[in-house]
N, C-alpha and C. Protein backbone atom coordinates (compact mmCIF):
# COMPACT_ATOMS: atom_id res chain seq x y z
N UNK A 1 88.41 161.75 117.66
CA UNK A 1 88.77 161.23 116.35
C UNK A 1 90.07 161.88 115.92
N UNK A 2 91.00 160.81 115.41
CA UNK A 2 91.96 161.36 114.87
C UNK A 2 92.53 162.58 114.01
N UNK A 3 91.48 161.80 112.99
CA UNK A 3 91.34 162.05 111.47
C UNK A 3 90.14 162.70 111.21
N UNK A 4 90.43 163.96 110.28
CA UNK A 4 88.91 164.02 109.71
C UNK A 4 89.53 164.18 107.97
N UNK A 5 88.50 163.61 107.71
CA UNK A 5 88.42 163.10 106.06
C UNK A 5 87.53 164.14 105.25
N UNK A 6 87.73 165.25 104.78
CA UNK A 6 86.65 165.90 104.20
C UNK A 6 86.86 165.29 102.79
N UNK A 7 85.74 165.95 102.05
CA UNK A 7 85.40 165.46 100.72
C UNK A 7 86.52 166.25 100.32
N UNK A 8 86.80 165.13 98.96
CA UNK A 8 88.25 165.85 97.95
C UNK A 8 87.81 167.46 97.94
N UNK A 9 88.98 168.35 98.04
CA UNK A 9 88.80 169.37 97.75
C UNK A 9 89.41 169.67 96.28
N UNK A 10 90.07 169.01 95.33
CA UNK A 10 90.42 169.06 94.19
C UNK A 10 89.82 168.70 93.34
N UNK A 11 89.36 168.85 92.07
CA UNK A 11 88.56 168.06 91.42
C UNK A 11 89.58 167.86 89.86
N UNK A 12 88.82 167.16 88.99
CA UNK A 12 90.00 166.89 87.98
C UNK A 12 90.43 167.55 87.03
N UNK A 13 90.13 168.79 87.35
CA UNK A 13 90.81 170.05 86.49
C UNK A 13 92.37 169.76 86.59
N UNK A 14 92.73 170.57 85.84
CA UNK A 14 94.53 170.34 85.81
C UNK A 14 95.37 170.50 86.71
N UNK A 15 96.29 170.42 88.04
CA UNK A 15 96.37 170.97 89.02
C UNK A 15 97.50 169.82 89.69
N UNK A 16 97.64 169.50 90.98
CA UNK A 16 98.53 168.54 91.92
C UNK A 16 97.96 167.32 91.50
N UNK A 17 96.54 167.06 91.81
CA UNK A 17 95.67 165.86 91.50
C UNK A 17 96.51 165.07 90.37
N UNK A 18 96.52 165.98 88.91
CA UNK A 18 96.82 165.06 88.07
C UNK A 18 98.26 164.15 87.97
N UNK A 19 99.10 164.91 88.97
CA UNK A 19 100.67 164.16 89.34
C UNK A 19 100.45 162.57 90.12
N UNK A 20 99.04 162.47 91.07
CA UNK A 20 99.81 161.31 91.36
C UNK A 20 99.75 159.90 90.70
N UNK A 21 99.94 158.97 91.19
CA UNK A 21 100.08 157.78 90.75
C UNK A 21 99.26 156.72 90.43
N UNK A 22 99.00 156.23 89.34
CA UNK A 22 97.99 156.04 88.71
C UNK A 22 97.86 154.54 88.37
N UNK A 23 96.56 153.50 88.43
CA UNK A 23 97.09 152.34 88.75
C UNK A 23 97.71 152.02 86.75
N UNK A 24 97.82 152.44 85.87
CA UNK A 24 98.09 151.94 84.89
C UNK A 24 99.91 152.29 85.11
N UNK A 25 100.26 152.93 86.36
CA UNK A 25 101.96 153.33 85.93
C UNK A 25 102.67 152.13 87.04
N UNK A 26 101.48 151.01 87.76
CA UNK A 26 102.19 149.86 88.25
C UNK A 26 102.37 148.57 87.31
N UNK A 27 104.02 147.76 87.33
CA UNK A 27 104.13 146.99 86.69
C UNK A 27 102.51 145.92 85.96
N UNK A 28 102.35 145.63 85.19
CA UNK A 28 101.27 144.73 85.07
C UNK A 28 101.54 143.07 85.77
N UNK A 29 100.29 142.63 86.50
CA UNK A 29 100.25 142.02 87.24
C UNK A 29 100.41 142.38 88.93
N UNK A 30 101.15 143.32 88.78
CA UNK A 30 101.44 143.73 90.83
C UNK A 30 100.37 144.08 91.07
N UNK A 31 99.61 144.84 90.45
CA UNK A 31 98.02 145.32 91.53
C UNK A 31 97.29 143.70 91.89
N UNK A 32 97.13 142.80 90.72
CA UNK A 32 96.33 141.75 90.62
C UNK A 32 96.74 140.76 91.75
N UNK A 33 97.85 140.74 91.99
CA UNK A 33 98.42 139.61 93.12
C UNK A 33 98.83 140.80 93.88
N UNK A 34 98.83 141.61 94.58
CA UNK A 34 98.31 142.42 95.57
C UNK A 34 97.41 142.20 96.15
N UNK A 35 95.95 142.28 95.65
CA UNK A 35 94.78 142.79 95.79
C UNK A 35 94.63 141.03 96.09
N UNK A 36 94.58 139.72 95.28
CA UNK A 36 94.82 138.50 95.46
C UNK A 36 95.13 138.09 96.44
N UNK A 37 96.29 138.58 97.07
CA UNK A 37 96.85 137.84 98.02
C UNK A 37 96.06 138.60 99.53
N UNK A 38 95.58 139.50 99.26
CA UNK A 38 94.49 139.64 100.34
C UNK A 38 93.15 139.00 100.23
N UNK A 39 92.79 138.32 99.13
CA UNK A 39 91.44 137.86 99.41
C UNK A 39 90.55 138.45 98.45
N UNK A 40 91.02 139.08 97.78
CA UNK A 40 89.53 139.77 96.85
C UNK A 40 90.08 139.84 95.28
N UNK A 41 88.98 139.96 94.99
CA UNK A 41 89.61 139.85 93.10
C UNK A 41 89.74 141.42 92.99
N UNK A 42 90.10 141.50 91.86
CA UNK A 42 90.94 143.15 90.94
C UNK A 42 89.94 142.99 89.92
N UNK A 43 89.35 144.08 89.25
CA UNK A 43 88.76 143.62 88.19
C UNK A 43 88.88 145.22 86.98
N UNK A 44 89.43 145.43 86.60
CA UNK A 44 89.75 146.45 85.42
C UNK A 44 88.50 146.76 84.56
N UNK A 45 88.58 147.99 84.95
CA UNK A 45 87.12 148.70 83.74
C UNK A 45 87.75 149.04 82.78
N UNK A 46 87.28 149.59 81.51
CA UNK A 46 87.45 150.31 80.39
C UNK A 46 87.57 151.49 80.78
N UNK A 47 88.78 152.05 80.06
CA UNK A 47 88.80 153.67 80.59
C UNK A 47 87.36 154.26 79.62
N UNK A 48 87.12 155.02 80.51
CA UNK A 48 86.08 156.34 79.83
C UNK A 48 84.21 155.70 80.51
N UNK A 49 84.92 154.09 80.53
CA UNK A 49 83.44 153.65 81.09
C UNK A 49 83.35 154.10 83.04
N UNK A 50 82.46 153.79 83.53
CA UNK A 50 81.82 154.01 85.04
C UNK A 50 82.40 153.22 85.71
N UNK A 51 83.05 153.60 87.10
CA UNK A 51 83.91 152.10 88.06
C UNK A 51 82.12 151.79 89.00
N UNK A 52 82.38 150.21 88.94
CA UNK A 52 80.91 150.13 89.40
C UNK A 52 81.79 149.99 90.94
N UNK A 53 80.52 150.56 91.57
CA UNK A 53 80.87 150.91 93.25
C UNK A 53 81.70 151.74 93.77
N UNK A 54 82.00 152.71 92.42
CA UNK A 54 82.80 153.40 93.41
C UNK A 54 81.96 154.75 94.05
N UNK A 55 82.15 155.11 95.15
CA UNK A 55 81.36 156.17 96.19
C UNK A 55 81.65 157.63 95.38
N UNK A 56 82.90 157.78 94.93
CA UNK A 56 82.94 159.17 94.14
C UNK A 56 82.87 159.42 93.28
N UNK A 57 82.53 158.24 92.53
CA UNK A 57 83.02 158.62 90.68
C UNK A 57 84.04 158.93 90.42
N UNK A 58 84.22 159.64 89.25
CA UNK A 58 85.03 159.60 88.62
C UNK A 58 85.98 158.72 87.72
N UNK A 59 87.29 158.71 88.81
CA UNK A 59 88.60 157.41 88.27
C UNK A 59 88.70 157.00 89.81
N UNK A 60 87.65 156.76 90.93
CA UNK A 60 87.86 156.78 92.75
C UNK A 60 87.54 155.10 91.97
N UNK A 61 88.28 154.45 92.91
CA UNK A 61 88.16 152.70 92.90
C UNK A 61 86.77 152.23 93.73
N UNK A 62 85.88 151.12 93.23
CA UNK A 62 84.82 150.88 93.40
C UNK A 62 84.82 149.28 94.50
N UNK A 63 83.94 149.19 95.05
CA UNK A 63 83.74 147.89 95.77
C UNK A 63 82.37 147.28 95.59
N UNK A 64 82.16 146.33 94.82
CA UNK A 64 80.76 145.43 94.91
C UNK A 64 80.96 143.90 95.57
N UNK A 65 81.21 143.59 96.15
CA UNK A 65 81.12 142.17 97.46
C UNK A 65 82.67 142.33 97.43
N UNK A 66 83.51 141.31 96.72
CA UNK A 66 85.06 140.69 97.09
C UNK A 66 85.56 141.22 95.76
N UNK A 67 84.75 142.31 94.79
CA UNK A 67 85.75 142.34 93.67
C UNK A 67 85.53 144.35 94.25
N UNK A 68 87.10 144.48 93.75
CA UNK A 68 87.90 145.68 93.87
C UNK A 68 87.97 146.29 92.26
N UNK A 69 87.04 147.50 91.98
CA UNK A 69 86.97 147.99 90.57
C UNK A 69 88.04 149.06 90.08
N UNK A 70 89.09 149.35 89.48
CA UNK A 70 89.46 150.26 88.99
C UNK A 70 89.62 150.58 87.40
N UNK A 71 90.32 151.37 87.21
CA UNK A 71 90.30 151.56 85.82
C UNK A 71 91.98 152.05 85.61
N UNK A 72 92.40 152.39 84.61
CA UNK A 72 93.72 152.86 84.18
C UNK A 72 93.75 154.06 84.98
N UNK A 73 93.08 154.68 84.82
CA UNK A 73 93.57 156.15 85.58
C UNK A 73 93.13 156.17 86.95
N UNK A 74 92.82 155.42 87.84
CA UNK A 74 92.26 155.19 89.06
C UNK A 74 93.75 155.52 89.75
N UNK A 75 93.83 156.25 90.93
CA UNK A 75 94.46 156.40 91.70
C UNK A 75 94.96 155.36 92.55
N UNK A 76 96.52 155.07 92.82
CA UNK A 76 96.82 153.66 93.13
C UNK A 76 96.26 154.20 94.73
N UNK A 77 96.23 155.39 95.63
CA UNK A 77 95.97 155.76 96.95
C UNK A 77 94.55 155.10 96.70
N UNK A 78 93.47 155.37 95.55
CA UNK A 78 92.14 154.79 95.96
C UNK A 78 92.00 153.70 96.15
N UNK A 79 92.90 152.86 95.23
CA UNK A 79 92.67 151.07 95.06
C UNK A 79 93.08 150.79 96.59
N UNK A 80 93.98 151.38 96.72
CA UNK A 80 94.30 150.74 98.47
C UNK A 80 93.55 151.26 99.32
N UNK A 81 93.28 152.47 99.66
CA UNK A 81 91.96 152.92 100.67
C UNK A 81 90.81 151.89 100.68
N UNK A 82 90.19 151.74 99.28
CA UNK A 82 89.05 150.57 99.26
C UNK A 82 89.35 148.94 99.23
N UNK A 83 90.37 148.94 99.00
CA UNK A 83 91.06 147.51 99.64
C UNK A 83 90.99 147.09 101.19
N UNK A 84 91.59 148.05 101.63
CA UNK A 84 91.27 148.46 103.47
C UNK A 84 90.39 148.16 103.70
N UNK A 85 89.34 149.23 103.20
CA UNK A 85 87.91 149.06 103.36
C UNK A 85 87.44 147.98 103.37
N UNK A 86 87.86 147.34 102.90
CA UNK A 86 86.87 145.94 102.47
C UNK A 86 87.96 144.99 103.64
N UNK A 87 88.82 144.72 103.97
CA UNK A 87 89.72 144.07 105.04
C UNK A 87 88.76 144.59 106.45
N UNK A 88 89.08 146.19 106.55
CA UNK A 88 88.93 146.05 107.82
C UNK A 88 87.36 145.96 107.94
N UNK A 89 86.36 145.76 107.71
CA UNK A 89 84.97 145.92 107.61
C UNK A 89 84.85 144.26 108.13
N UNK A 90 83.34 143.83 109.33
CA UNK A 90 83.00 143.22 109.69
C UNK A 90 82.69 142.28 108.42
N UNK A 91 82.53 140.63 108.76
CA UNK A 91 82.00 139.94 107.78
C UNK A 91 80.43 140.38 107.34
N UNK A 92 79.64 140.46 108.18
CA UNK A 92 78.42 141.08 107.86
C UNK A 92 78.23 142.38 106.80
N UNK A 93 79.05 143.23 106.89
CA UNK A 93 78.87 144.56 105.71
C UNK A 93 79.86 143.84 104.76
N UNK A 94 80.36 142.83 105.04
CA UNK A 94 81.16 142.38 103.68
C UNK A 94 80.36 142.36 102.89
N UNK A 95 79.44 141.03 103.31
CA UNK A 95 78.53 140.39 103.04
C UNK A 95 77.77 141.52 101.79
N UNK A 96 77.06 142.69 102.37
CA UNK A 96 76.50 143.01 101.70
C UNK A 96 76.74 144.19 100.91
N UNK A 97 78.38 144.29 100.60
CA UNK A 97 78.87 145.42 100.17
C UNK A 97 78.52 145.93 98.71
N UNK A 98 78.21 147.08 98.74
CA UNK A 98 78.07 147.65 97.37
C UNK A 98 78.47 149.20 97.67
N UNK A 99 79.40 149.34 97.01
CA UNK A 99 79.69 150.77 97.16
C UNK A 99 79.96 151.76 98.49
N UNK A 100 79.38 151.63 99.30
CA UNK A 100 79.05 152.10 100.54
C UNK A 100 80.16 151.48 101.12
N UNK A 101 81.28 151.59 101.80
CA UNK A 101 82.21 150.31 103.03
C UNK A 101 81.47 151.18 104.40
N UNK A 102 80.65 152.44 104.70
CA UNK A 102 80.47 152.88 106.06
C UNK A 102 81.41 151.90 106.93
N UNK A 103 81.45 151.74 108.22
CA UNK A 103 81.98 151.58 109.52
C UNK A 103 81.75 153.62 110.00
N UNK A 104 82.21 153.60 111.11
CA UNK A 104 82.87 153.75 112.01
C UNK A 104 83.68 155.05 111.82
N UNK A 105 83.82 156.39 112.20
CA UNK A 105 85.19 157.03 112.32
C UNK A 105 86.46 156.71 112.50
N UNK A 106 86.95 155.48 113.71
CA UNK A 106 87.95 155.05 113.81
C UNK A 106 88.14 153.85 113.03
N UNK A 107 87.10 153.20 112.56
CA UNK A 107 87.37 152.29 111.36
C UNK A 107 88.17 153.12 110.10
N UNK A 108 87.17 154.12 109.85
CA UNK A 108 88.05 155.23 108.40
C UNK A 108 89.21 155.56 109.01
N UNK A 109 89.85 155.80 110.31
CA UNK A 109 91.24 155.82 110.62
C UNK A 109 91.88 154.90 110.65
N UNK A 110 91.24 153.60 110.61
CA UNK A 110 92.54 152.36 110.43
C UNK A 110 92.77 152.06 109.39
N UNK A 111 91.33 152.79 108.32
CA UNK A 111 91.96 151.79 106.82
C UNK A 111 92.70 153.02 106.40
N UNK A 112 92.94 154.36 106.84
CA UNK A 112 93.77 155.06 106.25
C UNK A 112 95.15 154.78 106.93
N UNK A 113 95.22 154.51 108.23
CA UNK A 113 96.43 153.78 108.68
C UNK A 113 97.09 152.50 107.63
N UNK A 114 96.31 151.72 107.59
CA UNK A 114 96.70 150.50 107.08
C UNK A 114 96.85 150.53 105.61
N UNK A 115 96.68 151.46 105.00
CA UNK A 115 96.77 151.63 103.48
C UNK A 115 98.28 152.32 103.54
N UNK A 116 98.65 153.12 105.01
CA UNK A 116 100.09 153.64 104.95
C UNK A 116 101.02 152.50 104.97
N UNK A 117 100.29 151.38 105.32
CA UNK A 117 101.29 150.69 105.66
C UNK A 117 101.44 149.39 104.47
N UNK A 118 100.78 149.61 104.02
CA UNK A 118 100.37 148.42 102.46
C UNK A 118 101.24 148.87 101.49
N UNK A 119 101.12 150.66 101.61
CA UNK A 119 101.57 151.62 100.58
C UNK A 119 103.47 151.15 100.20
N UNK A 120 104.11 150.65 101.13
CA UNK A 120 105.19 150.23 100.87
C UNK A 120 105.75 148.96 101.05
N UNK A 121 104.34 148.38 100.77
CA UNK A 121 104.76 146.23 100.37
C UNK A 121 103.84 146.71 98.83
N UNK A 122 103.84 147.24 97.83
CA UNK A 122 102.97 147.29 96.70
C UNK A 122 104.49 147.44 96.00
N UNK A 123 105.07 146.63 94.87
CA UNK A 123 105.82 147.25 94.09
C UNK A 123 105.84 148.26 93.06
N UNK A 124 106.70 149.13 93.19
CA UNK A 124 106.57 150.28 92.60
C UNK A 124 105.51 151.33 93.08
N UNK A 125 105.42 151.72 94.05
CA UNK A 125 104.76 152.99 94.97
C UNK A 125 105.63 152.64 96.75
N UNK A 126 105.15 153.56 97.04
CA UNK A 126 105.92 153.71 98.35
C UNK A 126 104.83 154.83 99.62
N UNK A 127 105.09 154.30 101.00
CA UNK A 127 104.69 155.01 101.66
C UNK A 127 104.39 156.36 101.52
N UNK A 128 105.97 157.15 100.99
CA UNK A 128 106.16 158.68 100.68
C UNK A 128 104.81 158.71 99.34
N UNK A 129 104.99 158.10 98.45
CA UNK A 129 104.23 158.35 97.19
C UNK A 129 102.77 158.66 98.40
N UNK A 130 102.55 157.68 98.47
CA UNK A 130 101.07 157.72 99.17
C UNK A 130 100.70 158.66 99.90
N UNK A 131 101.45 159.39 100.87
CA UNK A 131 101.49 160.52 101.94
C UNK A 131 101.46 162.15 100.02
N UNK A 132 102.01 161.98 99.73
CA UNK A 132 102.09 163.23 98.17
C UNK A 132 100.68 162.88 97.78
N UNK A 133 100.48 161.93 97.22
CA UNK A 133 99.37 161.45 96.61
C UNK A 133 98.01 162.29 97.35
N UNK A 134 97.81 161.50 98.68
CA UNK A 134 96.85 161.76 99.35
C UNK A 134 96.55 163.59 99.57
N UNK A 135 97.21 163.88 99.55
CA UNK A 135 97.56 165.36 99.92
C UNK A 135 97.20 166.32 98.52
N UNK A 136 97.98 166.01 97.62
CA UNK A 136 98.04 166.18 96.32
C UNK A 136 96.28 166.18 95.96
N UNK A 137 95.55 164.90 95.95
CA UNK A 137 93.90 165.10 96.00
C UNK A 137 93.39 165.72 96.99
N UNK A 138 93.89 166.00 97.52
CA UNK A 138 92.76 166.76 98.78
C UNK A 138 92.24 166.85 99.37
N UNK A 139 92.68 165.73 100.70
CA UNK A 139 92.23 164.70 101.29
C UNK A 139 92.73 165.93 102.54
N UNK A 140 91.80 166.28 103.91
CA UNK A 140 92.41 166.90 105.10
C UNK A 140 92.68 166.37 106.20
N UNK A 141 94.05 166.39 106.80
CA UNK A 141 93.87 165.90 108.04
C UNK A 141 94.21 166.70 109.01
N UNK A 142 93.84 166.73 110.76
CA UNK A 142 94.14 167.45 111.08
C UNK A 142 95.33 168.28 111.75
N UNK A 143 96.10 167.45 111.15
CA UNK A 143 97.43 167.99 111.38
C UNK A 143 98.43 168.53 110.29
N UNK A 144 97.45 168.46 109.34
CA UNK A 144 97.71 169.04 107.99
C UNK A 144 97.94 167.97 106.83
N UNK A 145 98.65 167.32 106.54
CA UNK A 145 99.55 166.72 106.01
C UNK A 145 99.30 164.99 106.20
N UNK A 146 98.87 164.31 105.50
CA UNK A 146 98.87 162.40 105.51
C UNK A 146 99.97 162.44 106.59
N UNK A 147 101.06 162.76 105.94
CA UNK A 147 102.33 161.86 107.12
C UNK A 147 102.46 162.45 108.05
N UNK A 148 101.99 163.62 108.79
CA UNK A 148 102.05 163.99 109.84
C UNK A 148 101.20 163.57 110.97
N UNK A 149 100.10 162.92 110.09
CA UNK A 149 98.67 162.48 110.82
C UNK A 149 99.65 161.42 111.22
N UNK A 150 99.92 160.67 110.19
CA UNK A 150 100.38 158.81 110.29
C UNK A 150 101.22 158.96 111.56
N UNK A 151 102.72 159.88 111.76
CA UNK A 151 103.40 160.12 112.48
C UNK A 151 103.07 160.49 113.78
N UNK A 152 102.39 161.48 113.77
CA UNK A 152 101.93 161.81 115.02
C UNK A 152 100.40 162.07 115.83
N UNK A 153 100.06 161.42 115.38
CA UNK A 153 98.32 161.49 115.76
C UNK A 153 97.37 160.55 115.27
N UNK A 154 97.88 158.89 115.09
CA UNK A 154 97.13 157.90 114.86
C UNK A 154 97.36 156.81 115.85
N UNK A 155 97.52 157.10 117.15
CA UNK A 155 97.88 155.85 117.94
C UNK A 155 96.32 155.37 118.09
N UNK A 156 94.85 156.09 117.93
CA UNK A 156 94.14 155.16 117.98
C UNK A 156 93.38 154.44 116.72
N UNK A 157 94.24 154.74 115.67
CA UNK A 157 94.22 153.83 114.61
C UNK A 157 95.12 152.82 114.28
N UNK A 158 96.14 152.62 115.34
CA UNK A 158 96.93 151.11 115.01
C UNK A 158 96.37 150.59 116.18
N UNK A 159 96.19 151.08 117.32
CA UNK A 159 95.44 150.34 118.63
C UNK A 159 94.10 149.55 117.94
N UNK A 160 93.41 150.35 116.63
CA UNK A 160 91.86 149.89 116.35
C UNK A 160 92.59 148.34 115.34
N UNK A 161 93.46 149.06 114.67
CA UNK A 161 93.67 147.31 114.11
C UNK A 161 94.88 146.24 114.55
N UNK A 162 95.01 146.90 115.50
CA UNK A 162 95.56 145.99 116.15
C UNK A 162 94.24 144.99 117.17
N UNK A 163 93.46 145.55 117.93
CA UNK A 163 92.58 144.96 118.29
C UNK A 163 92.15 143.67 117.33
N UNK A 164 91.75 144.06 115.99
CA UNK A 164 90.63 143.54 115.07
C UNK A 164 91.89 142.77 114.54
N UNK A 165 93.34 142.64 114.60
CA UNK A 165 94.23 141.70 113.66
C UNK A 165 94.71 141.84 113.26
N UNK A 166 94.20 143.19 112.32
CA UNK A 166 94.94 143.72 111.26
C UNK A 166 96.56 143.97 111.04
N UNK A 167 97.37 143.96 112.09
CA UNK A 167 98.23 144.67 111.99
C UNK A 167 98.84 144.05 113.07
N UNK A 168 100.39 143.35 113.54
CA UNK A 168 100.77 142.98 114.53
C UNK A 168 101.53 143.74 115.51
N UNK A 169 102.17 143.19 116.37
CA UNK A 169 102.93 143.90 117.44
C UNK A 169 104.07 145.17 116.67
N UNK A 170 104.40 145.00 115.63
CA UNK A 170 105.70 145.46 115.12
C UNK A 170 105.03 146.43 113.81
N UNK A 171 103.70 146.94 113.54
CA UNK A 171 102.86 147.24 113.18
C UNK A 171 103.18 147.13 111.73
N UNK A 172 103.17 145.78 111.43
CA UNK A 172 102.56 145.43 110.10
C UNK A 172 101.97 144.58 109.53
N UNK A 173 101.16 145.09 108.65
CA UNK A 173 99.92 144.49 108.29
C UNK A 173 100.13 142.73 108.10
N UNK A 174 98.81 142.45 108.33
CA UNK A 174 99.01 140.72 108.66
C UNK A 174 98.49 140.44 106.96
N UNK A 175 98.02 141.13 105.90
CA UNK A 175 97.03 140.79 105.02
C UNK A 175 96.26 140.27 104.64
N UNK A 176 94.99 139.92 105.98
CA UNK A 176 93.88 139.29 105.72
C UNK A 176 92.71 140.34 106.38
N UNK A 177 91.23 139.66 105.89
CA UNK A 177 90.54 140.40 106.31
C UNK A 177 89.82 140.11 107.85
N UNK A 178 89.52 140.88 108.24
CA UNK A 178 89.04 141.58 109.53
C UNK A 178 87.76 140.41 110.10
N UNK A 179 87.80 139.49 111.17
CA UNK A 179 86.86 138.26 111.17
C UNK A 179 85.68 138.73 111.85
């Protein structure tokens, strides 16, 4: 395995966490036809209320079937991780998604691949943001660092979506989901 993903080591005390990028600081409308033009609806909570489906709580972005939950302070790195999630995941766990996306180890390495690569077709965020971001929460990989993983130690996470579609010869994302 590429990647290992431990649980956030930051929590939302005051700290790096609170610097990154937050889906209320993207233009209005870009998350919605983002998230759209892959296939799934966006659906905005009330700040202070619960994201339904999301696996960590907090402000972590939620998945219940084809709708993608966040809130104002939701991390734009989460909305795209669980966007992934829901792309690269078989039609069958589509099917019955709630909260949970499980797959696979090298599945969790392609949707963190493929969220690097989403991270700079989203207007207003960028690859770099996403590589700070990720890091910034407290996300580990084993080469230390998001972009070092992406750079040098994910060839079998573009090989995995490249197999499944995701991603073409010139490795970028096709934006549909996973058949």
């Amino acid at each position: 395995m590429s990647i290992t993903l431990a649980q956030r080591v930051c929590d939302t005390a005051a700290g790096p966490a609170d610097e990154v990028v937050r889906c209320a600081a993207l233009a209005d409308g870009v998350l919605e036809g983002f998230v759209g033009a892959c296939g799934m609806q966006l659906r905005w909570v009330a700040d202070g209320d619960p994201i339904p489906g999301s696996y960590w709580g907090e402000s972590e972005a939620g998945l219940v079937g084809d709708a993608l939950f966040v809130r104002a302070d939701t991390p734009v790195h989460s909305a795209l991780h669980e966007l992934c999630h829901w792309l690269c995941m078989d039609q069958a766990r589509r099917a019955a998604l709630h909260t949970d996306a499980g797959g696979e180890d090298i599945e969790e390495a392609g949707v963190c691949y493929l969220q690097s690569l989403f991270a700079d077709h989203l207007p207003g965020y960028s690859r770099a943001q996403l590589f700070a971001d990720i890091d910034a929460w407290g996300y580990h990989f084993r080469l230390g660092g998001a972009q070092a993983w992406f750079e040098r130690d994910a060839e079998d996470a573009r090989a995995w979506l490249q197999r499944h579609g995701l991603i073409d010869d010139q490795q970028r994302p096709i934006g549909r989901r996973r058949a």
